[in-house]
C-alpha atoms as a PDB file:
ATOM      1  CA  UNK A   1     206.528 130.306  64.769  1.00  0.00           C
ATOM      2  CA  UNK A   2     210.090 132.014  63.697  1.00  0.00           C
ATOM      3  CA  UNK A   3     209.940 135.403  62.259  1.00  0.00           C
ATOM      4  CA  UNK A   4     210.500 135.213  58.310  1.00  0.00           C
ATOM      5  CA  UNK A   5     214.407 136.237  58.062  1.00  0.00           C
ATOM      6  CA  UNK A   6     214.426 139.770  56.401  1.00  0.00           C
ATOM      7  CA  UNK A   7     215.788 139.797  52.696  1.00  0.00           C
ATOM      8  CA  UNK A   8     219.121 141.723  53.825  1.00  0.00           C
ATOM      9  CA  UNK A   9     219.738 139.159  56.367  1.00  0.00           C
ATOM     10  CA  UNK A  10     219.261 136.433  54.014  1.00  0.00           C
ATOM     11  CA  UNK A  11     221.429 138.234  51.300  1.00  0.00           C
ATOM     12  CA  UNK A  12     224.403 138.454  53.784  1.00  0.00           C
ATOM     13  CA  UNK A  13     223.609 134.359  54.863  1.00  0.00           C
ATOM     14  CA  UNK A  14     223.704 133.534  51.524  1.00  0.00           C
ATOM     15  CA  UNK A  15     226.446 135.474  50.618  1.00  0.00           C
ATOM     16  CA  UNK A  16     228.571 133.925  53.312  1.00  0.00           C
ATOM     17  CA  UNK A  17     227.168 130.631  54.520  1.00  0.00           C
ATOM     18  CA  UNK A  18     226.000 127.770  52.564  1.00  0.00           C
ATOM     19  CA  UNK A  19     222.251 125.997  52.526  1.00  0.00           C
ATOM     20  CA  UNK A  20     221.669 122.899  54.323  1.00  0.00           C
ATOM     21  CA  UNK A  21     221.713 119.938  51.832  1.00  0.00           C
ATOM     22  CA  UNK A  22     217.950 117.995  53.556  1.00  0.00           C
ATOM     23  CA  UNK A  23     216.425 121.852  54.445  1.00  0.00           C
ATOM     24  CA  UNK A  24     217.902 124.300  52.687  1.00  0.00           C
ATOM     25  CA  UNK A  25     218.037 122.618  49.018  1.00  0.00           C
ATOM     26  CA  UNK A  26     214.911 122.413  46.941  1.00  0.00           C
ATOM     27  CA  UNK A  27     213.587 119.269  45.712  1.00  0.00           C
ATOM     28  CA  UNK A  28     212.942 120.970  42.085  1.00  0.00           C
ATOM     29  CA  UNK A  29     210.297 122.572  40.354  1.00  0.00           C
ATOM     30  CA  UNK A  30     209.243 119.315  38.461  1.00  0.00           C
ATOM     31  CA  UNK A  31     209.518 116.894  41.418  1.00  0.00           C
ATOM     32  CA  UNK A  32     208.765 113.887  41.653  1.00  0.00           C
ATOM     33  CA  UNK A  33     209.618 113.512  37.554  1.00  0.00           C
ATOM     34  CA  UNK A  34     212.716 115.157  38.304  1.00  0.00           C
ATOM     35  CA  UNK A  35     214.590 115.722  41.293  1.00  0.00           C
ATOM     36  CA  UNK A  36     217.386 117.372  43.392  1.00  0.00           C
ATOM     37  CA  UNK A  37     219.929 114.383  45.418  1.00  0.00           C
ATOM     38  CA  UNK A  38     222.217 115.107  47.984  1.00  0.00           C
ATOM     39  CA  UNK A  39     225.009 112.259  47.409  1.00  0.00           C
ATOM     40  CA  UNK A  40     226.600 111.354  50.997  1.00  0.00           C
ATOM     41  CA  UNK A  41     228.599 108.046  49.746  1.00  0.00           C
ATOM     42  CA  UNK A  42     230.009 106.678  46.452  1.00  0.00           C
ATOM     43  CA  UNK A  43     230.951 103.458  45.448  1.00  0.00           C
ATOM     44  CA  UNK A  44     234.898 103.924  46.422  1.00  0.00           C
ATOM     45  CA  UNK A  45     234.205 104.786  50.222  1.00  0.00           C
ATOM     46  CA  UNK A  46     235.050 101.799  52.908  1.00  0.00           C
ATOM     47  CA  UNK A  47     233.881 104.882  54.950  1.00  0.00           C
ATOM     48  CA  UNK A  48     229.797 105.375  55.350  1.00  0.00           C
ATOM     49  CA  UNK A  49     229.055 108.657  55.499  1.00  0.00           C
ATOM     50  CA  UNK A  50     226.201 110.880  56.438  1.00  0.00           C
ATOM     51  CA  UNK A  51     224.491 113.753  57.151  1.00  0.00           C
ATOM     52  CA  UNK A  52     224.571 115.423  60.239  1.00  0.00           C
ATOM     53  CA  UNK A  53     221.036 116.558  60.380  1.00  0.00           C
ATOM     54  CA  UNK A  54     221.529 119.069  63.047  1.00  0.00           C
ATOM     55  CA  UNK A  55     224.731 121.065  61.200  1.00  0.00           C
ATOM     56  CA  UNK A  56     224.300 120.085  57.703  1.00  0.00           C
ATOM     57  CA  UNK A  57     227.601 118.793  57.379  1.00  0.00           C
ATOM     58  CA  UNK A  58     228.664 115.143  56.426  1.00  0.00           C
ATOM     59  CA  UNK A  59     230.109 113.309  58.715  1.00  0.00           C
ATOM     60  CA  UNK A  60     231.404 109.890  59.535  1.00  0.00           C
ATOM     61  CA  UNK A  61     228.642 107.951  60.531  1.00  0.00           C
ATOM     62  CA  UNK A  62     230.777 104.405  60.842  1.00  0.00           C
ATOM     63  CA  UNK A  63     233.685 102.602  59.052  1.00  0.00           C
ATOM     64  CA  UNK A  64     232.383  99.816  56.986  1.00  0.00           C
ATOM     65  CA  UNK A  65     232.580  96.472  59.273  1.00  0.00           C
ATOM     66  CA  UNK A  66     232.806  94.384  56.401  1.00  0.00           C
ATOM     67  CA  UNK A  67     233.386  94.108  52.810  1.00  0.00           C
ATOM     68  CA  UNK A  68     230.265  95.857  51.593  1.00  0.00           C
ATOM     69  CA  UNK A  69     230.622  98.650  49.016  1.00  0.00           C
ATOM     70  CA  UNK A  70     227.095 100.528  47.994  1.00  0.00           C
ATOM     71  CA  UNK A  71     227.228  99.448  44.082  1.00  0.00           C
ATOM     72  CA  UNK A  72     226.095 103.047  43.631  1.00  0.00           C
ATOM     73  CA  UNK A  73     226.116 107.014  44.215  1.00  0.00           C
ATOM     74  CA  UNK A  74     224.044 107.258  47.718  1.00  0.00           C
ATOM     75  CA  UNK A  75     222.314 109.835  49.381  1.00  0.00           C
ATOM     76  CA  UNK A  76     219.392 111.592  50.204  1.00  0.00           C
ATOM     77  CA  UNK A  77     216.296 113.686  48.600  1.00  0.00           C
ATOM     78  CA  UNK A  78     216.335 117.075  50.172  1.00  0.00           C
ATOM     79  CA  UNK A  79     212.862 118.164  51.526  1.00  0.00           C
ATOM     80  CA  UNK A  80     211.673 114.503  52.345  1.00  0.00           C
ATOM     81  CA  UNK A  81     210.686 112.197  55.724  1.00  0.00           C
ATOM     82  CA  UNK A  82     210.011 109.078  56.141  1.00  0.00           C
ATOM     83  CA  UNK A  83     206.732 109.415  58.391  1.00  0.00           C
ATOM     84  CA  UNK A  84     203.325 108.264  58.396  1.00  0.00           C
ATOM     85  CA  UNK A  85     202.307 108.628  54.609  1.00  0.00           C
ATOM     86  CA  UNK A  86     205.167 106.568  54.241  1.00  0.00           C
ATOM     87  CA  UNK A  87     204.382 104.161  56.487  1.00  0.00           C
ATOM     88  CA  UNK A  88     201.244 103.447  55.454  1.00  0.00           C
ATOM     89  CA  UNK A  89     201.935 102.935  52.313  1.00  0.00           C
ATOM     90  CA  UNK A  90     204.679 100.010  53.064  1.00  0.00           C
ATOM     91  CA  UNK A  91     202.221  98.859  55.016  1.00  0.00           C
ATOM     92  CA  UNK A  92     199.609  98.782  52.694  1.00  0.00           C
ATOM     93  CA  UNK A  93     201.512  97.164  49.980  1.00  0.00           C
ATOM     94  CA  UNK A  94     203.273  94.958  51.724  1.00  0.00           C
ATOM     95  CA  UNK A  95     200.358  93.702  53.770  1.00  0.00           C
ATOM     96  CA  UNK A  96     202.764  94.002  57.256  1.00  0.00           C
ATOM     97  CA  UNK A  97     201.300  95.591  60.552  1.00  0.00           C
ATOM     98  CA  UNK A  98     202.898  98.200  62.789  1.00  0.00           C
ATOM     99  CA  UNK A  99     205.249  99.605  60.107  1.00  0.00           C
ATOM    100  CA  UNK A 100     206.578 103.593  60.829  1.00  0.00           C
ATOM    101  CA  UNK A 101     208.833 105.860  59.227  1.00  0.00           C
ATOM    102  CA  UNK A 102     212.161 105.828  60.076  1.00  0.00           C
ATOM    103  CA  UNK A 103     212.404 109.488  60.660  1.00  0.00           C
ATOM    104  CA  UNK A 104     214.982 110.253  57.953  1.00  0.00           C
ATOM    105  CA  UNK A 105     215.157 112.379  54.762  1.00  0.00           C
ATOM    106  CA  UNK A 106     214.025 109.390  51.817  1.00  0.00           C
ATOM    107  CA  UNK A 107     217.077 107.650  50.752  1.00  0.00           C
ATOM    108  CA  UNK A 108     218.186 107.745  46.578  1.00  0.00           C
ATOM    109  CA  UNK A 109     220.556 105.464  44.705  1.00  0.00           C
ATOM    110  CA  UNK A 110     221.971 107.621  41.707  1.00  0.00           C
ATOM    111  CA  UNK A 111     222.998 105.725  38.705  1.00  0.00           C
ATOM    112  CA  UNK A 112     225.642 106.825  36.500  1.00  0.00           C
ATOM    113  CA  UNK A 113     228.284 105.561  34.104  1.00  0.00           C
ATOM    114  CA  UNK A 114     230.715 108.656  35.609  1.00  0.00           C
ATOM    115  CA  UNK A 115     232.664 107.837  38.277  1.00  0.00           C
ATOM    116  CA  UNK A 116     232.325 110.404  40.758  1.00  0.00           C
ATOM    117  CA  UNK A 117     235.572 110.690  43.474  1.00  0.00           C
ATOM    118  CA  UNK A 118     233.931 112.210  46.229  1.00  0.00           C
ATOM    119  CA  UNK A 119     230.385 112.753  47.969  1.00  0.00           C
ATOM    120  CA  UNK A 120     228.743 116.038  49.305  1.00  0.00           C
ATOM    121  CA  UNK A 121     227.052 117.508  45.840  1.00  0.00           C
ATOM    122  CA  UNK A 122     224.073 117.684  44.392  1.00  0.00           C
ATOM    123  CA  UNK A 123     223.208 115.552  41.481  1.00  0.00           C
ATOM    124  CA  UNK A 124     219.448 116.366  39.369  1.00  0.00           C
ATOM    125  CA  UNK A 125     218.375 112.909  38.405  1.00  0.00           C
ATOM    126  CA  UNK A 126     215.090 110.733  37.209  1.00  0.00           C
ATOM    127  CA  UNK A 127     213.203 107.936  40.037  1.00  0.00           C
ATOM    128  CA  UNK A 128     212.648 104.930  37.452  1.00  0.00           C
ATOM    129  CA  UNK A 129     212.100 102.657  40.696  1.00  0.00           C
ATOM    130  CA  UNK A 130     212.813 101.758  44.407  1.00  0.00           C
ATOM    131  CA  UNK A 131     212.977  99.536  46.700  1.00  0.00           C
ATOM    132  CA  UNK A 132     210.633  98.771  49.612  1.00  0.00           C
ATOM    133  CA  UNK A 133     213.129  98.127  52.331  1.00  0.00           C
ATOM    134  CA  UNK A 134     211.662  97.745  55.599  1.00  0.00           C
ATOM    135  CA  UNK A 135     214.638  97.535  58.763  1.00  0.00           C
ATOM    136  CA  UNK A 136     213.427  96.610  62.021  1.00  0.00           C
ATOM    137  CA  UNK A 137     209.441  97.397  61.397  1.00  0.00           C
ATOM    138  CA  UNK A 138     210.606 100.508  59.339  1.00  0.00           C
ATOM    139  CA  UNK A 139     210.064 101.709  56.425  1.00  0.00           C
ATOM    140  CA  UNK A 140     213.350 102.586  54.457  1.00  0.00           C
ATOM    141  CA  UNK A 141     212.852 102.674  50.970  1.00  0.00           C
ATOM    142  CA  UNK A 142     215.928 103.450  48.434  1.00  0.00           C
ATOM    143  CA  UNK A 143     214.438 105.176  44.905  1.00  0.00           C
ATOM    144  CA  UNK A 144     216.532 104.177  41.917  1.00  0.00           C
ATOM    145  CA  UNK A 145     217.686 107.052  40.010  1.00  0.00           C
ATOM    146  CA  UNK A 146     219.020 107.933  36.791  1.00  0.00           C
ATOM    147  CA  UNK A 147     221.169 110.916  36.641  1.00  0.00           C
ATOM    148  CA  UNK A 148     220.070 113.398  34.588  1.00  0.00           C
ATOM    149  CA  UNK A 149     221.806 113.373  30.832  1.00  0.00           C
ATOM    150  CA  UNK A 150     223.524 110.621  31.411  1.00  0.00           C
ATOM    151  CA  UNK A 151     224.915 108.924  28.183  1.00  0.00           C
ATOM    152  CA  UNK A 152     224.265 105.891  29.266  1.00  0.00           C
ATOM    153  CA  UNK A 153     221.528 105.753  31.743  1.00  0.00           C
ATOM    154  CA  UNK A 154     219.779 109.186  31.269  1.00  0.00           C
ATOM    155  CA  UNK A 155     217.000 107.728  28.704  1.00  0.00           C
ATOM    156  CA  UNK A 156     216.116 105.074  31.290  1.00  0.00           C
ATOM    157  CA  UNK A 157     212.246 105.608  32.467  1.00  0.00           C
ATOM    158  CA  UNK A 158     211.061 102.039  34.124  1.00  0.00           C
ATOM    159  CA  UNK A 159     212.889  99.628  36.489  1.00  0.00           C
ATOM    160  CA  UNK A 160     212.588  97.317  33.592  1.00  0.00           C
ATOM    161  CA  UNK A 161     215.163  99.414  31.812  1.00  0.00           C
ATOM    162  CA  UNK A 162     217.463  97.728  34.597  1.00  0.00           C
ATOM    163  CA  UNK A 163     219.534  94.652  34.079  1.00  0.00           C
ATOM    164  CA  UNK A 164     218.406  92.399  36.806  1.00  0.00           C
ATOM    165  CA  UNK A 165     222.099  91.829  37.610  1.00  0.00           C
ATOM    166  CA  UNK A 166     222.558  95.313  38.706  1.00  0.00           C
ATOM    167  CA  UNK A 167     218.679  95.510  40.952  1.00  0.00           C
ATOM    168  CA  UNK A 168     220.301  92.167  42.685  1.00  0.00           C
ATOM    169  CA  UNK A 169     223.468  93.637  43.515  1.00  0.00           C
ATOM    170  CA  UNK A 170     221.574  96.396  45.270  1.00  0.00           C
ATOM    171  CA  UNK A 171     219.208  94.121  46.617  1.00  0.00           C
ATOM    172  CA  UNK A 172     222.205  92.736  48.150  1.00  0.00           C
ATOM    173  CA  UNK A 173     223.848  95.572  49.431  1.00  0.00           C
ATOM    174  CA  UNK A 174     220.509  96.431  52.026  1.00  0.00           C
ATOM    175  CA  UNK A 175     220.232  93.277  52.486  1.00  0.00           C
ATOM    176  CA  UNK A 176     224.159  92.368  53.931  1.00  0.00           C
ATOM    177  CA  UNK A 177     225.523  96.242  54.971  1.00  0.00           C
ATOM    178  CA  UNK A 178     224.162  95.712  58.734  1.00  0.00           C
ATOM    179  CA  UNK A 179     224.861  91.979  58.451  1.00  0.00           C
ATOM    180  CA  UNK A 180     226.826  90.386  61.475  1.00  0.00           C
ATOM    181  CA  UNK A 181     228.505  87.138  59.956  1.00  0.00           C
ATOM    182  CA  UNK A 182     228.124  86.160  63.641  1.00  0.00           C
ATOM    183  CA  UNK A 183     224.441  85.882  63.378  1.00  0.00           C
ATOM    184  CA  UNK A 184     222.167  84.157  60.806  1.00  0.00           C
ATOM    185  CA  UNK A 185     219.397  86.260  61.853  1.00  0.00           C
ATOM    186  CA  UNK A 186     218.763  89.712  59.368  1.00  0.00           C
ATOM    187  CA  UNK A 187     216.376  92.687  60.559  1.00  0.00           C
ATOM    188  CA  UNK A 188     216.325  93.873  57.184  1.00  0.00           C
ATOM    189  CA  UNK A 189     213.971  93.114  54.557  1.00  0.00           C
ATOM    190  CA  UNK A 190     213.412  93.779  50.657  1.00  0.00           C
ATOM    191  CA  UNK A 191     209.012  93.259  50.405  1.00  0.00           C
ATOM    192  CA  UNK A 192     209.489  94.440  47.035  1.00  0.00           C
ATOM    193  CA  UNK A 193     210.851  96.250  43.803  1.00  0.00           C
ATOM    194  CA  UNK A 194     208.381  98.808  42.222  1.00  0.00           C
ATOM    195  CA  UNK A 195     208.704 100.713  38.947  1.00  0.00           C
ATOM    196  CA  UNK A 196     208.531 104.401  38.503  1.00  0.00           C
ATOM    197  CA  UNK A 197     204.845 105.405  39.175  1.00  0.00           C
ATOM    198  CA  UNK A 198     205.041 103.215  42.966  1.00  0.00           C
ATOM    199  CA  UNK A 199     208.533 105.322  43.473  1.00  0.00           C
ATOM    200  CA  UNK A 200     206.663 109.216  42.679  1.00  0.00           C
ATOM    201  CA  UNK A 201     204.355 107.991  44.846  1.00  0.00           C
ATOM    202  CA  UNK A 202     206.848 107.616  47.502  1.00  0.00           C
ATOM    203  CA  UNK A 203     208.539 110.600  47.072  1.00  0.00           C
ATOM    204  CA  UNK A 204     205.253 112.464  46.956  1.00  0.00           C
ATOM    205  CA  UNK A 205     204.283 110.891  50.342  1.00  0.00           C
ATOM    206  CA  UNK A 206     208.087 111.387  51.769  1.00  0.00           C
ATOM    207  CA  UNK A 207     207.299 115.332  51.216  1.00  0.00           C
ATOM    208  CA  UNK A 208     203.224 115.402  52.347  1.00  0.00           C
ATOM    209  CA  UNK A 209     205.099 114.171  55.684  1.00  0.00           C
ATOM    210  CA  UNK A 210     208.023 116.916  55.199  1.00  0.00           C
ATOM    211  CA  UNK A 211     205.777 118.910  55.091  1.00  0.00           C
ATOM    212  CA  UNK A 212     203.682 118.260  58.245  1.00  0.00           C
ATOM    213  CA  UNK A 213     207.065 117.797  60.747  1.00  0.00           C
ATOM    214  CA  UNK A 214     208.908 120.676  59.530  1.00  0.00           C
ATOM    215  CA  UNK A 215     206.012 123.309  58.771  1.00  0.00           C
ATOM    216  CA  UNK A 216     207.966 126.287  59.222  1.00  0.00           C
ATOM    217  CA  UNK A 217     211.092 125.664  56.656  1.00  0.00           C
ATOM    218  CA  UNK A 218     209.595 126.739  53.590  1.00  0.00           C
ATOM    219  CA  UNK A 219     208.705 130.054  55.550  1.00  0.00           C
ATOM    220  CA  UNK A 220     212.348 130.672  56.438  1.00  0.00           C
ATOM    221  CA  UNK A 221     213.291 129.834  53.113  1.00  0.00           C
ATOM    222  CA  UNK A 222     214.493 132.952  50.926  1.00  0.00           C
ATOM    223  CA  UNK A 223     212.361 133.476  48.249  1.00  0.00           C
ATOM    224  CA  UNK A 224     213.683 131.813  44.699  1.00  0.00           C
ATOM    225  CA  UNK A 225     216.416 133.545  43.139  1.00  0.00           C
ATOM    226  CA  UNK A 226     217.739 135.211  46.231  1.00  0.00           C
END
């Protein structure tokens, strides 16, 4: 196990380096009710972004092939994996066999009535739902967010609160961004849309598994206000 990082040390990384947005961010004090996203893409980019997990800088991960545009703000929820816990719970609910994580921080979609120009911030918002997404035998859920005192989606609490039209046009978006109009086949799958206990659940499992793969983060971690 790493040494813990004296405080000078951290003062002077602090001071002169910024925190990694999956390891270095906290998820916030009143997760899962309430919590931190990292936004990687927004609904103006024909360019998908993500994070390079290594460096903690975003990166171009592919231009979009085709005319897909994610209907919302996308990104991540820092201090989550999508392991076992995670697994099994897909599993469980959707009643499919030999379902595993797909190894990556838990996915968010962050809705908003502000348009936001550019990715790589952090945006404190509310999980009203998700989606149980599972991509070649993975699971890959996307929770549905609200941000945070929005005016017109901050008082949103279930999935419900939703209009269908805009839960189908994310529906759509998994279901078509990998799509090869060459191919009728899809890998992807949507086994279901759950409401907001189903997605604290998720995010509660996403960090039980956090927790077990990356044991030694919150020991390297500075204390709080630092």
């Amino acid at each position: 196990m790493a040494k813990k990082p004296t405080e000078p040390v951290w003062s002077l990384l602090t001071s002169r380096f910024r925190a990694h947005p999956w390891h270095g961010v906290a998820i916030g004090p009143h997760a899962p009710e309430v919590v931190s996203t990292y936004i990687e893409i927004v609904p103006a980019d024909t360019i998908k972004y993500e994070l390079d997990k290594a460096t903690g800088i975003l990166k171009v991960d592919r231009p979009q092939s085709y005319s897909n545009i994610c209907p919302t703000l996308y990104g991540l929820i820092p201090q989550t994996y999508c392991a076992e816990q995670v697994a099994e719970l897909c599993a469980s609910r959707s009643g499919r066999k030999g379902i595993r994580g797909d190894g990556d921080p838990l996915d968010v979609c962050v809705l908003s009535e502000k348009s936001i120009p550019r990715g790589d911030i952090l945006v404190t918002a509310r999980p009203i739902g998700g989606l149980r997404v599972i991509d070649h035998h993975e699971a890959d859920d996307k929770i549905i967010v609200v941000m945070e005192g929005d005016a017109l989606y901050g008082a949103w609490r279930r999935i419900a609160d939703c209009p269908a039209p805009l839960v189908n046009r994310l529906k759509h978006y998994f279901l078509t961004y990998k799509e090869d109009p060459n191919t009728t086949a899809s890998p992807i799958e949507i086994a279901a849309v759950y409401d907001a206990a189903e997605a604290r659940e998720v995010i509660e499992r996403a960090r039980a598994d956090y927790a077990r793969h990356f044991p030694d983060v919150e020991g390297a971690l500075p204390p709080p206000g630092n």
